[in-house]
N, C-alpha and C. Protein backbone atom coordinates (compact mmCIF):
# COMPACT_ATOMS: atom_id res chain seq x y z
N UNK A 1 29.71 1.68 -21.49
CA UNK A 1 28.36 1.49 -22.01
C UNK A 1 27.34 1.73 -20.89
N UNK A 2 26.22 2.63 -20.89
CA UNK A 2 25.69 2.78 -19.99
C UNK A 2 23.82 1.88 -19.90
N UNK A 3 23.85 1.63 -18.80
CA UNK A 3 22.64 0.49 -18.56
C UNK A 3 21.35 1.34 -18.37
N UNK A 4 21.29 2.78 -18.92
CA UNK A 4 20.53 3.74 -18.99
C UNK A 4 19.29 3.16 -19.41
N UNK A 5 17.62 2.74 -18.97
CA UNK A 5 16.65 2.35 -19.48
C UNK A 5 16.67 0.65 -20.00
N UNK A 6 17.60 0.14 -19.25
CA UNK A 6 17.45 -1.48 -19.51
C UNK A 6 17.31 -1.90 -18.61
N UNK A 7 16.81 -3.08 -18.31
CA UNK A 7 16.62 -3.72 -17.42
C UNK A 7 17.44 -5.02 -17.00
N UNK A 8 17.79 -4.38 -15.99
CA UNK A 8 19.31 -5.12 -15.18
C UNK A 8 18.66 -5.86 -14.20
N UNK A 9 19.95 -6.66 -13.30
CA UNK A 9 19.08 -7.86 -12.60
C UNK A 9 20.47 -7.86 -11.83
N UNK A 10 20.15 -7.29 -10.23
CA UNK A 10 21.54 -7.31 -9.11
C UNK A 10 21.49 -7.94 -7.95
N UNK A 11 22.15 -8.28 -7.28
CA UNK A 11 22.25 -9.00 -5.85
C UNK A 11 22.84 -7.84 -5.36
N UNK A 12 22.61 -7.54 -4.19
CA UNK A 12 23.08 -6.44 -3.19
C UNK A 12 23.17 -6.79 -1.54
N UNK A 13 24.01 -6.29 -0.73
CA UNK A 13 23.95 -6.33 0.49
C UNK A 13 23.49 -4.55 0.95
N UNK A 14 23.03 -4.30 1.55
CA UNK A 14 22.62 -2.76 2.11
C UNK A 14 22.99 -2.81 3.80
N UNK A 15 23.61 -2.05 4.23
CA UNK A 15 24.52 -1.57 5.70
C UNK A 15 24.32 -0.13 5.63
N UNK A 16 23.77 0.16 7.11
CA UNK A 16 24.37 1.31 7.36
C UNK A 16 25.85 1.65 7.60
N UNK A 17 26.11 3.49 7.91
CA UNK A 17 27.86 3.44 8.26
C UNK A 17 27.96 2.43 9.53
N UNK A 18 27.07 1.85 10.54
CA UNK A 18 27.69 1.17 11.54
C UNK A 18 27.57 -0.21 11.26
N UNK A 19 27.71 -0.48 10.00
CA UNK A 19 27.62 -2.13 10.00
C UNK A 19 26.49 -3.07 9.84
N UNK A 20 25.25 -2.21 10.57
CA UNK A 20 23.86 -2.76 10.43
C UNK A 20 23.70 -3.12 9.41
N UNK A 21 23.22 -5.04 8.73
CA UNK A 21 22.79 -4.86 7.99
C UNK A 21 21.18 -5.00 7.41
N UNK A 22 20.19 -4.31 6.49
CA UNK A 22 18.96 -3.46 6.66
C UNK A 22 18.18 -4.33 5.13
N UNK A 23 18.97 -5.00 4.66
CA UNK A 23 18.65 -5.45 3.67
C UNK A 23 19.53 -6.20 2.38
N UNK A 24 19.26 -7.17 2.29
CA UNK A 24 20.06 -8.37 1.22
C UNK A 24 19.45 -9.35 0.55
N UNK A 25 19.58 -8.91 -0.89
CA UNK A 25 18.92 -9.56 -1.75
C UNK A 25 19.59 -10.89 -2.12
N UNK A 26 20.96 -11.29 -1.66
CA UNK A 26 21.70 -12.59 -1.11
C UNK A 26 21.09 -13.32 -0.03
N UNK A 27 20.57 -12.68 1.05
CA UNK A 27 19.96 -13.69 1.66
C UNK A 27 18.63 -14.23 1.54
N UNK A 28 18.01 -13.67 0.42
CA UNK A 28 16.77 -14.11 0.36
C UNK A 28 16.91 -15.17 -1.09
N UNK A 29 18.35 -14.96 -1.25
CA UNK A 29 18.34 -15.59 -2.67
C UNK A 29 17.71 -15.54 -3.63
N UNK A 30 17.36 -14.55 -4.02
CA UNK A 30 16.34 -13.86 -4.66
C UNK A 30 17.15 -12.20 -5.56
N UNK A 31 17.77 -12.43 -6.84
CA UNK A 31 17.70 -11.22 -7.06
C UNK A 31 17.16 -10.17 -7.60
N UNK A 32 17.17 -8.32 -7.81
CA UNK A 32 16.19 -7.53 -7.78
C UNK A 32 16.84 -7.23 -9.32
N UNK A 33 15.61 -7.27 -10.13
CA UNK A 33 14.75 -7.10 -11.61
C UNK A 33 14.87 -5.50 -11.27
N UNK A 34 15.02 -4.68 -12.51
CA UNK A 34 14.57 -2.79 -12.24
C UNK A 34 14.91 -2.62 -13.61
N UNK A 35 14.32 -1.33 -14.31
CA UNK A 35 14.70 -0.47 -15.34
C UNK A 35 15.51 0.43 -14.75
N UNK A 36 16.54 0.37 -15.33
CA UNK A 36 17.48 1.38 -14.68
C UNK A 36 17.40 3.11 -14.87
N UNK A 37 17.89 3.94 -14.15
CA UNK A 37 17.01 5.32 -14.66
C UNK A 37 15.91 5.57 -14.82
N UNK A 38 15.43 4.77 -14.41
CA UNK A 38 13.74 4.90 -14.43
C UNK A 38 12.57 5.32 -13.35
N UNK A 39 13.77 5.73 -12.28
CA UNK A 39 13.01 6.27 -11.14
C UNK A 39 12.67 4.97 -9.80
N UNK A 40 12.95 3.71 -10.85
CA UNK A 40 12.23 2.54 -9.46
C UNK A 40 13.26 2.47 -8.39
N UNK A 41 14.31 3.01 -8.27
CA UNK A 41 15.11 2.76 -7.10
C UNK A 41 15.39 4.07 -7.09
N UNK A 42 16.37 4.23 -5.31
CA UNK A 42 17.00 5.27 -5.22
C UNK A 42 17.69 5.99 -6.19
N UNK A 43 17.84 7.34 -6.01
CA UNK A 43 18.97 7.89 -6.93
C UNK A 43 20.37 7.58 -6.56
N UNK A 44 20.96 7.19 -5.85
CA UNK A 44 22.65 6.95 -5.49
C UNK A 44 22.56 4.97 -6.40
N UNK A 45 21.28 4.12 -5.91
CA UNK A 45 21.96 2.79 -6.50
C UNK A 45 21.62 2.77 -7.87
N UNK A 46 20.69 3.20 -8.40
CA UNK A 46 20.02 3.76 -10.13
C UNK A 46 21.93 4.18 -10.24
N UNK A 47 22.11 5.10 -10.24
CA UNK A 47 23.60 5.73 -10.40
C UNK A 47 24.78 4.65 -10.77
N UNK A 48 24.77 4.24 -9.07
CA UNK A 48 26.14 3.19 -9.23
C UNK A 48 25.69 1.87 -10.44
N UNK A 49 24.51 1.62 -10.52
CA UNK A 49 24.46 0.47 -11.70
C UNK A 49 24.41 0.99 -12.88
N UNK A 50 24.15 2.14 -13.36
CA UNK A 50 24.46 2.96 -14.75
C UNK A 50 25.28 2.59 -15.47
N UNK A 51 26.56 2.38 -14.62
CA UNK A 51 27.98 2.02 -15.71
C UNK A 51 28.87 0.85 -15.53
N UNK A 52 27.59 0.26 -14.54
CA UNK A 52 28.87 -1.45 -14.37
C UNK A 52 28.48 -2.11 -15.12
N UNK A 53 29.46 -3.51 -15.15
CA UNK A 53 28.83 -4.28 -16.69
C UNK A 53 28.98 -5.63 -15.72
N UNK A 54 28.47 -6.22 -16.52
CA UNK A 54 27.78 -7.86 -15.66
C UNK A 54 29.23 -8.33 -15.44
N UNK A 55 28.77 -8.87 -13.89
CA UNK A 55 30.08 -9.38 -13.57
C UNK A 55 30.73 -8.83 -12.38
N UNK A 56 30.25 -6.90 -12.76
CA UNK A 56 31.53 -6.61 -11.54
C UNK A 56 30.47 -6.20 -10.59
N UNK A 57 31.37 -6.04 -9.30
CA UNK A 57 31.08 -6.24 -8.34
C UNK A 57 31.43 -4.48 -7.75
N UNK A 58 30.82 -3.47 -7.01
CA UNK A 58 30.91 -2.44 -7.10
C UNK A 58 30.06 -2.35 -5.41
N UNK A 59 31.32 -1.61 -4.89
CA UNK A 59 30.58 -1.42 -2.97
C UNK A 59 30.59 0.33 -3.56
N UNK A 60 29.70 1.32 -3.28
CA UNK A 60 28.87 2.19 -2.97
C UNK A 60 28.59 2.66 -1.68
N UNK A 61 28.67 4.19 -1.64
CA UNK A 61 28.37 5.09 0.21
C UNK A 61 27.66 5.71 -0.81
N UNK A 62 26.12 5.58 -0.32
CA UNK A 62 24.78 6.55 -0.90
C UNK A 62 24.71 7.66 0.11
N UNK A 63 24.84 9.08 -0.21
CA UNK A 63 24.25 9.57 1.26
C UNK A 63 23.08 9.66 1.21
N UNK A 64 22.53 10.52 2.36
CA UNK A 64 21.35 10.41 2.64
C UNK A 64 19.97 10.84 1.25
N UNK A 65 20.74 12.49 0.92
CA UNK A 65 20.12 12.78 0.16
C UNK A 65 20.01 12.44 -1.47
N UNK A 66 20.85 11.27 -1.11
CA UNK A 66 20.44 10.23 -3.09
C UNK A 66 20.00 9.22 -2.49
N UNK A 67 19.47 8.90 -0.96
CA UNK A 67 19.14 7.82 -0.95
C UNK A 67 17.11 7.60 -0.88
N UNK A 68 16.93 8.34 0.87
CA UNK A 68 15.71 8.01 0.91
C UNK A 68 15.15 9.65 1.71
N UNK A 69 16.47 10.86 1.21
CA UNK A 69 16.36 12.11 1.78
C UNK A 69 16.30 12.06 3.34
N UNK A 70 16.41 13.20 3.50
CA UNK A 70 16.44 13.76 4.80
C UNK A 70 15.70 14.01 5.67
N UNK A 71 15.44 13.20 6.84
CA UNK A 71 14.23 13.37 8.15
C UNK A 71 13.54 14.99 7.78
N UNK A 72 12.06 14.62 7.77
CA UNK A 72 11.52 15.94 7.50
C UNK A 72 10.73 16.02 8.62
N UNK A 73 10.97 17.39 9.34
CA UNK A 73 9.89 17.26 10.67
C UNK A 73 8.19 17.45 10.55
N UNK A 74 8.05 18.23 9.01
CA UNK A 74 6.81 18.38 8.53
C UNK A 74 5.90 16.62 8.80
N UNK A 75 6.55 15.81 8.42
CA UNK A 75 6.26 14.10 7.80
C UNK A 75 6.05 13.49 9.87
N UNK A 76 6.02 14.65 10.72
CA UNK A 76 6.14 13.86 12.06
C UNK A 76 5.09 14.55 12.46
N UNK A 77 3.37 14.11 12.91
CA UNK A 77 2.83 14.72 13.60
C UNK A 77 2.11 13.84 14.48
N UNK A 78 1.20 14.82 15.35
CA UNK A 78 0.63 14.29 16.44
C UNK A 78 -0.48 14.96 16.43
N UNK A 79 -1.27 13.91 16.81
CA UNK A 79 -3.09 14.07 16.87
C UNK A 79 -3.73 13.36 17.84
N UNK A 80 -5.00 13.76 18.30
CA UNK A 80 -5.55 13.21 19.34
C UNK A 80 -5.85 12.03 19.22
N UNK A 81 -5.58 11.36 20.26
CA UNK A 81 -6.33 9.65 20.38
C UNK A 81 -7.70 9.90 20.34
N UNK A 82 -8.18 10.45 20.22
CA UNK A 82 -9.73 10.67 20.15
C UNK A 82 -10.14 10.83 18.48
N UNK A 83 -9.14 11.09 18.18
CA UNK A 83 -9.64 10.71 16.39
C UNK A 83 -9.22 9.67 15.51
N UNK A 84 -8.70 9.07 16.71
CA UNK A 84 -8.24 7.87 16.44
C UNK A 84 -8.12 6.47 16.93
N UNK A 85 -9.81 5.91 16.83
CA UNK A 85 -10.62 4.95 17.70
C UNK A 85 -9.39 3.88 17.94
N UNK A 86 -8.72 3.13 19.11
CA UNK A 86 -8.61 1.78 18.88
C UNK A 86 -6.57 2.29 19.05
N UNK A 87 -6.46 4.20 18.69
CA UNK A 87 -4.82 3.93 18.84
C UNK A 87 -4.15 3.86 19.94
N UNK A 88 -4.74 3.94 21.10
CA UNK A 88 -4.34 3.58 22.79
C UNK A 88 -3.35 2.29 22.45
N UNK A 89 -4.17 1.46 21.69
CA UNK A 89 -3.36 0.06 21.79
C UNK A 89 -2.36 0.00 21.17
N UNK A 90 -2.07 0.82 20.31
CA UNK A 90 -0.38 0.81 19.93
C UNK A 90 0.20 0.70 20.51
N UNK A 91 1.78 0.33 20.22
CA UNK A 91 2.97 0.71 21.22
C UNK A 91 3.86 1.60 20.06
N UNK A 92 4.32 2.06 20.73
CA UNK A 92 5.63 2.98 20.21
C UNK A 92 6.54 2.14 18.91
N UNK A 93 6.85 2.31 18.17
CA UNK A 93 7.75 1.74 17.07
C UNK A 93 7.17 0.42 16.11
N UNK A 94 5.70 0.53 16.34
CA UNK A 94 4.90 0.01 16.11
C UNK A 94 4.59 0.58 14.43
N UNK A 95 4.49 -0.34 12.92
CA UNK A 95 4.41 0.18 11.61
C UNK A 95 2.73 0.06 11.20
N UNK A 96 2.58 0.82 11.22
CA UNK A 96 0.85 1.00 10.63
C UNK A 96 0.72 1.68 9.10
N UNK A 97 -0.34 1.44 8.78
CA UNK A 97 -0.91 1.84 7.79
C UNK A 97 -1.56 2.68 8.33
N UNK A 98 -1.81 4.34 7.28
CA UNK A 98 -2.83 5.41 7.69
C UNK A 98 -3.01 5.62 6.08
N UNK A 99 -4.25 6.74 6.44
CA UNK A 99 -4.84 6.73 4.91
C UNK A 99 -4.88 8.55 4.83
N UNK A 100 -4.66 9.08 3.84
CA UNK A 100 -4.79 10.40 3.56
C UNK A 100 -6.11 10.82 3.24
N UNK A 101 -6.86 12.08 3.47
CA UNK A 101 -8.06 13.19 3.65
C UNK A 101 -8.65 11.87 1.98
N UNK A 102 -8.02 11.72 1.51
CA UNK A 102 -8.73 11.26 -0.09
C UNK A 102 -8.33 9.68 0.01
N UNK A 103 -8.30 9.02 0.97
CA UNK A 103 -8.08 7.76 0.87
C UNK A 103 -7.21 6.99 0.79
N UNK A 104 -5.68 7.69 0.20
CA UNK A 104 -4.60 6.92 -0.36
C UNK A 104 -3.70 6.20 1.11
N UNK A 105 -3.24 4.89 0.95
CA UNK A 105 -2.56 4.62 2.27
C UNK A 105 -1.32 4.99 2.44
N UNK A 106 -0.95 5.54 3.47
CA UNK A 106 0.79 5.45 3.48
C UNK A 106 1.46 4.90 4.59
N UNK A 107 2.51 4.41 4.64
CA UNK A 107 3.12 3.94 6.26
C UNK A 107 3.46 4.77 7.07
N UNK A 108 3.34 4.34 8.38
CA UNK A 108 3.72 5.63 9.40
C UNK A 108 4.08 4.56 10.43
N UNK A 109 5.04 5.25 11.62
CA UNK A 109 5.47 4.60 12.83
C UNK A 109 5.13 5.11 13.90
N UNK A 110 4.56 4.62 14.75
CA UNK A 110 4.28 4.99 15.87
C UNK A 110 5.25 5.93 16.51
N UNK A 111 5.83 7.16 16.57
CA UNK A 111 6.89 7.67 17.29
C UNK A 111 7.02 8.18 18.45
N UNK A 112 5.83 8.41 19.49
CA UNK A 112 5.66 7.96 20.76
C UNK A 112 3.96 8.38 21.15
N UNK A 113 3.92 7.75 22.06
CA UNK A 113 2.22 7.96 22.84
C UNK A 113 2.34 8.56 24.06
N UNK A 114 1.22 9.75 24.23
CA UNK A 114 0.77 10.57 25.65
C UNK A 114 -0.18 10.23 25.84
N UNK A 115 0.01 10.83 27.02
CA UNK A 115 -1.85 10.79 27.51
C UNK A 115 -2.77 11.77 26.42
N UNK A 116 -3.82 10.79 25.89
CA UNK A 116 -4.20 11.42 25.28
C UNK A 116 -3.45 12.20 23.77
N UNK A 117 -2.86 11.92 23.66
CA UNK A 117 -2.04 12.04 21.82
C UNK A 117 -1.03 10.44 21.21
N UNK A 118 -1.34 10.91 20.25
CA UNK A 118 -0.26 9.48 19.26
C UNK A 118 0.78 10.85 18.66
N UNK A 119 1.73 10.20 18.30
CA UNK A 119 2.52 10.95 17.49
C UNK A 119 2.91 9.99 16.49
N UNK A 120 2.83 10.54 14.84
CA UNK A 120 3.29 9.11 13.78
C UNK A 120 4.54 9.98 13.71
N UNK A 121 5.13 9.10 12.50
CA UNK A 121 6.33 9.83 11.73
C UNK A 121 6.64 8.99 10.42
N UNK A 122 6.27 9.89 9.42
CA UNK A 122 5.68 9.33 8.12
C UNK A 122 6.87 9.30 7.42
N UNK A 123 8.31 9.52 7.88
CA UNK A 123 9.08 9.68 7.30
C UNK A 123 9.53 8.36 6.79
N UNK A 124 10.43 7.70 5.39
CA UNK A 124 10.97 6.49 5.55
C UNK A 124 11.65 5.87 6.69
N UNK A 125 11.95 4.85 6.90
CA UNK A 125 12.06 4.65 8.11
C UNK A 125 14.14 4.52 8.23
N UNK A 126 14.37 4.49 6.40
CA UNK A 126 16.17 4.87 6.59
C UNK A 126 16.28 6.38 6.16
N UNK A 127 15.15 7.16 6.39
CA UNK A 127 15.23 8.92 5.99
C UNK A 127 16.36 9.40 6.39
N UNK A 128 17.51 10.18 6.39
CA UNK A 128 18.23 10.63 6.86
C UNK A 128 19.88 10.17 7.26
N UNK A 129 19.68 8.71 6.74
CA UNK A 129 20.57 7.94 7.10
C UNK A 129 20.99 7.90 5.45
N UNK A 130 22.71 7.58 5.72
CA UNK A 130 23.43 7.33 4.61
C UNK A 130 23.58 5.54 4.11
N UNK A 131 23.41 5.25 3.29
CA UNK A 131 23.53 4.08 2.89
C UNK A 131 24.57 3.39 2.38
N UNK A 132 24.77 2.21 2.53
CA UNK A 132 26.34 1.70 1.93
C UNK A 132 25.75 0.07 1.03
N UNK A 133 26.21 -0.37 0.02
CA UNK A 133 25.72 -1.14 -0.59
C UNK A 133 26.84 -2.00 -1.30
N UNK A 134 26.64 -3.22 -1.54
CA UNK A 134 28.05 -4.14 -1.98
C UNK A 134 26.52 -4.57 -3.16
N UNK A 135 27.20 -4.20 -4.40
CA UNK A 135 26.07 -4.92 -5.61
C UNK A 135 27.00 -5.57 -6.53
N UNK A 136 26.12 -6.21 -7.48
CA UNK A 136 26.95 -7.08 -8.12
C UNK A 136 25.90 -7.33 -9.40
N UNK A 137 26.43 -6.86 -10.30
CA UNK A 137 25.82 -7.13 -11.62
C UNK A 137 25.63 -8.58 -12.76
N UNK A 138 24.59 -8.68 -12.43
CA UNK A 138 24.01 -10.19 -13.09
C UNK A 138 23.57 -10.30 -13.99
N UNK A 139 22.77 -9.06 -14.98
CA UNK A 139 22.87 -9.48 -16.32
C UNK A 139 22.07 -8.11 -16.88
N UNK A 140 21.90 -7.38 -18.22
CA UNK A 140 21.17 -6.62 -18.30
C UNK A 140 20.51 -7.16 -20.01
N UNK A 141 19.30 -6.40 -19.57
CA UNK A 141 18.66 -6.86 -20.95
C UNK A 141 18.50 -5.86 -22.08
């Protein structure tokens, strides 16, 4: 039976391949609400919850490109500190908010500082990386 357009309700652990773990909806004790197929999550965990049924418990290797895609070097640039009052004071790996030509905000990371230039990198910050996930199905509506 597939959980195609319902709304399911999972506990998850998220690890990279080295063990890191990046996110757990167990430790916040708190679990995550979604329409499934519906675009609100990745394409690899949308997937693996499609066809489990409450109860089971299902570990998942997302790669990169069903997860949060692939480091894009376009999404990494660098611009003068001079158009950018106040960015001296950054440090490197530092998460900011920037705003696009029309206003909209997006996140960016500091990805290093020169004399005289910032460099962001607008990419997600697990872009490129493969994901591994232990979920567990709690109920669907």
């Amino acid at each position: 039976m597939s959980n195609d357009g319902k709304k399911v309700k999972v506990h998850y652990v998220g690890t990279l391949d080295d063990g890191t773990k990046f996110d757990s909806s167990r430790d916040r004790d708190e679990p995550l609400a979604f329409t499934c197929m519906a675009g609100q999550m990745i394409k690899g965990f949308d997937a693996a919850v499609r066809e489990m049924s409450v109860g089971e418990v299902r570990d998942v290797h997302i790669p990169a490109e069903e997860a949060y895609g692939l480091k894009r070097d376009e999404l990494v640039q660098t611009i003068p500190l001079s158009a950018l009052p106040g960015a001296e004071e950054l440090e490197v790996g530092a998460h900011v908010m920037l705003s696009s030509p029309d206003g909209q905000p997006f996140p960016a990371t500091v990805a290093a500082l020169g004399e005289g230039s910032i460099t962001f990198d607008m990419n997600h910050e697990l872009a490129g990386q493969a994901l591994n996930f232990n979920i567990e199905l709690l109920g669907v509506e």
